[in-house]
Every structure is written in C-alpha cells, then in structure tokens.
C-alpha atoms as a PDB file:
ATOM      1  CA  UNK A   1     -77.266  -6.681 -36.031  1.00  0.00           C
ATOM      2  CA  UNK A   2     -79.091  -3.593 -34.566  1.00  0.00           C
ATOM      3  CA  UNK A   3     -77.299  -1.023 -33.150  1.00  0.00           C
ATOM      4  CA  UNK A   4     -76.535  -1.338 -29.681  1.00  0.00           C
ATOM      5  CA  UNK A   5     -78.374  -0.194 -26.396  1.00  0.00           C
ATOM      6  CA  UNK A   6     -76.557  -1.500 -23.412  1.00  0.00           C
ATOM      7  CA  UNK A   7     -73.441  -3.474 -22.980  1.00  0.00           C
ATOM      8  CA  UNK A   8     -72.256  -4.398 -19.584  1.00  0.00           C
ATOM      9  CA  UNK A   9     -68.984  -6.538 -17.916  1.00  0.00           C
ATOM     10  CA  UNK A  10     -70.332  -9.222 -15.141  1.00  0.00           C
ATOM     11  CA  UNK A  11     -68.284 -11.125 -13.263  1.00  0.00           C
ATOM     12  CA  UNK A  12     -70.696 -14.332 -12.371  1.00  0.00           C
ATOM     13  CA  UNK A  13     -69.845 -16.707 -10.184  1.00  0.00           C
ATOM     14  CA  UNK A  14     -70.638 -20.499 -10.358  1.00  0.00           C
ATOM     15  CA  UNK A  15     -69.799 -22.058  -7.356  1.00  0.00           C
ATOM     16  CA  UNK A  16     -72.868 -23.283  -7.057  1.00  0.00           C
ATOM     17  CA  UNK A  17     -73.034 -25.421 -10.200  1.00  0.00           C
ATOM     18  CA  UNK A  18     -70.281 -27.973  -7.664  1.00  0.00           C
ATOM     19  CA  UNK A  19     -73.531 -29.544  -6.025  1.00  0.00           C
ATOM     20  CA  UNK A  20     -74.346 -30.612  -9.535  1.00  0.00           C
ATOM     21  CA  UNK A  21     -73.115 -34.193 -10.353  1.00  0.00           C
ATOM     22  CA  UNK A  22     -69.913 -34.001 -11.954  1.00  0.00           C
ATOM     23  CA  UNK A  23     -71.432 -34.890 -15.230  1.00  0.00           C
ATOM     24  CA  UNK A  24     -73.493 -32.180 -15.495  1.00  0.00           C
ATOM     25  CA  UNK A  25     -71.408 -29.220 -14.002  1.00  0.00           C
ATOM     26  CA  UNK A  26     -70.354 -27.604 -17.792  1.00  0.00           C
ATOM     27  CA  UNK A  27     -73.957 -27.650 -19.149  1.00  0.00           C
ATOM     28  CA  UNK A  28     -75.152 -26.122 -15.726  1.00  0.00           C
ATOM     29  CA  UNK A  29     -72.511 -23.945 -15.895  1.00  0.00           C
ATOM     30  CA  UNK A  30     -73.695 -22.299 -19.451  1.00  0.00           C
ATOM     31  CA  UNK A  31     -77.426 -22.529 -17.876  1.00  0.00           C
ATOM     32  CA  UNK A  32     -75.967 -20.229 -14.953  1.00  0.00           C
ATOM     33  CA  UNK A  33     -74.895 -17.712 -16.931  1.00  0.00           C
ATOM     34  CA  UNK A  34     -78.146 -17.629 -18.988  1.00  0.00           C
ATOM     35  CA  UNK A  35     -80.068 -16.732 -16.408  1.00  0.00           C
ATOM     36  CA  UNK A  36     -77.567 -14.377 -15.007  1.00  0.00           C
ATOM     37  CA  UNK A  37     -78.066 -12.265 -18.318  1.00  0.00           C
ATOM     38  CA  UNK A  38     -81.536 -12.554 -17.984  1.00  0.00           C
ATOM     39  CA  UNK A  39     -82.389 -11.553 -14.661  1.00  0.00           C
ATOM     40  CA  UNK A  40     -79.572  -8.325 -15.658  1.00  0.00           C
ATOM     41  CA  UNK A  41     -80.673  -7.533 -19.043  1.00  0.00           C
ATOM     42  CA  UNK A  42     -83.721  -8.947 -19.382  1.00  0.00           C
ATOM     43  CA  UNK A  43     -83.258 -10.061 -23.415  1.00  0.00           C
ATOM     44  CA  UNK A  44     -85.634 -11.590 -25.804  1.00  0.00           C
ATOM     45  CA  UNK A  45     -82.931 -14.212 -26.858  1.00  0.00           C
ATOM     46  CA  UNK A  46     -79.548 -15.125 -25.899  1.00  0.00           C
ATOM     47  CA  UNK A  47     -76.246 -16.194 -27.825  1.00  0.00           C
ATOM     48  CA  UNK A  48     -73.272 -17.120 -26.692  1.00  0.00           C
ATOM     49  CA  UNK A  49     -70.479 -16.592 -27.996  1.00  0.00           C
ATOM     50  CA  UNK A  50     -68.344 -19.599 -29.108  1.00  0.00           C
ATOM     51  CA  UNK A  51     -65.197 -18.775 -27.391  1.00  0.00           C
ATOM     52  CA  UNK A  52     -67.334 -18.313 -23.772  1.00  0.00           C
ATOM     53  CA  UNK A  53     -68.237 -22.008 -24.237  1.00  0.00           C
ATOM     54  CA  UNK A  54     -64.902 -23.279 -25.258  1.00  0.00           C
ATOM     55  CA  UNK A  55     -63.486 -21.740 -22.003  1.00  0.00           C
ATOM     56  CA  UNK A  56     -66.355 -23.084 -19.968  1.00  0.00           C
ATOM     57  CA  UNK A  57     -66.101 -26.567 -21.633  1.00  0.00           C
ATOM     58  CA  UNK A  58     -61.895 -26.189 -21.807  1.00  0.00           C
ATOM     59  CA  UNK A  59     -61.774 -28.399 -18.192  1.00  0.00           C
ATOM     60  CA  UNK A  60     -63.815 -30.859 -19.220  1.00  0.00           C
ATOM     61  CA  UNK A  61     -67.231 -31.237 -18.472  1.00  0.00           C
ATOM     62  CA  UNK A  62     -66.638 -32.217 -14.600  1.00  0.00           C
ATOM     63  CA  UNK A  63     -64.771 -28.802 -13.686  1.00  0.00           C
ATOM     64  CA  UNK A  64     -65.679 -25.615 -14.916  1.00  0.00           C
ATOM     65  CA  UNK A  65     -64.394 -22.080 -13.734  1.00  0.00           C
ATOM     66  CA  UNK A  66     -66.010 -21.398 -10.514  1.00  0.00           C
ATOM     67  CA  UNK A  67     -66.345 -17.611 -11.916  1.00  0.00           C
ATOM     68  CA  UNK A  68     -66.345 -16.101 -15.263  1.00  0.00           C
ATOM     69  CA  UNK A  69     -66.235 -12.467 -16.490  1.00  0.00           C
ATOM     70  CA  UNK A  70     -68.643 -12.096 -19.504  1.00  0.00           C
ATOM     71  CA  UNK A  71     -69.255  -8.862 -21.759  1.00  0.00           C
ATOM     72  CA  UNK A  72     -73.050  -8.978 -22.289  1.00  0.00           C
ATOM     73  CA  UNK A  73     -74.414  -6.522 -25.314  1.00  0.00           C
ATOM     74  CA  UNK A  74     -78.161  -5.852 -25.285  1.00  0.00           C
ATOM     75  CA  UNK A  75     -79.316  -4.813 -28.881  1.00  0.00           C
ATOM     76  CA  UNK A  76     -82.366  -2.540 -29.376  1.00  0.00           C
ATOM     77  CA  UNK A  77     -84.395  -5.515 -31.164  1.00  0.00           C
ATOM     78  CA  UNK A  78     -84.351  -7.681 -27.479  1.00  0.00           C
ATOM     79  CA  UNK A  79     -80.935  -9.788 -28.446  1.00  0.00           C
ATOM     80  CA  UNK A  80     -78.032 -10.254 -26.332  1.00  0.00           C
ATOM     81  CA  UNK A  81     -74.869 -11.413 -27.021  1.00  0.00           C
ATOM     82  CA  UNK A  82     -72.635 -12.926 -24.200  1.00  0.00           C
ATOM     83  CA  UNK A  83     -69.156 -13.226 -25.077  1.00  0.00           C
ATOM     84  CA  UNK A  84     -65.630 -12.866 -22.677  1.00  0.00           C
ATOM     85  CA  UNK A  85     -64.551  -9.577 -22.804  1.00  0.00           C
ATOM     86  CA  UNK A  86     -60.801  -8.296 -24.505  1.00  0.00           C
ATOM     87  CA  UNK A  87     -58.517  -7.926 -21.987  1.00  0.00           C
END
C-alpha cells in the first residue's frame, strides 16, 4: 500500500446499536464504526481488518462490545484501514 498519512487510536462507542433488534446488533455494530472513520478521516474506502470483526462478531450476533478501540490508518491514495490496535 501507499505510504501512510495519518493514523489515529478511537475509542467508539456503540451503545447505541442496543435499540437495534437483537438480530441485527453485530452488523450495525461494524456499520457504526464505518461511519465513525468516515466522519474522522474522511477516506475514499474502508477495510476492516479481520481480527476487528472477529472480536465484534466473537459474542454472537445479539451482543456486541458496547465500545471498541480501533487503530484507523489513512493512506495518501484515500484508503483506510481499521484494525484493533497492539496493546
């Protein structure tokens, strides 16, 4: 990939997505955090990473984390990459 031009740490919360029905709360959840990159970095595309969606998805669909701390990377060609970050 290009080299890179901004990488940040959010913490996002997702409280929210629990007035979704319970069905629905995981795909909401990785809808959340779209747009929560977007309105921050405001990328071309997104990716995520496959280990953020295995931790959202981890509880089932029906509970997800109520708040997740990403590592977003914005690359000079409009890309971002959201991924957990190494703790």
């Amino acid at each position: 990939m290009a080299e890179q031009e901004e990488e940040r740490i959010f913490t996002i919360p997702l409280g929210a997505i629990r007035a979704a029905p319970r069905t629905q709360r995981a795909p909401r959840a990785v809808k959340a955090i779209r747009e929560f990159v977007r309105r921050h970095l405001k990328p071309d595309h997104i990716f995520i990473d496959d280990v953020l969606n295995e931790r959202i998805w981890s509880r089932s669909r029906e509970n997800p984390p109520s708040v997740i701390r990403v590592k977003a990377i914005k690359f000079e060609d409009g890309t971002a990459v959201v991924s957990l970050p190494e703790e």
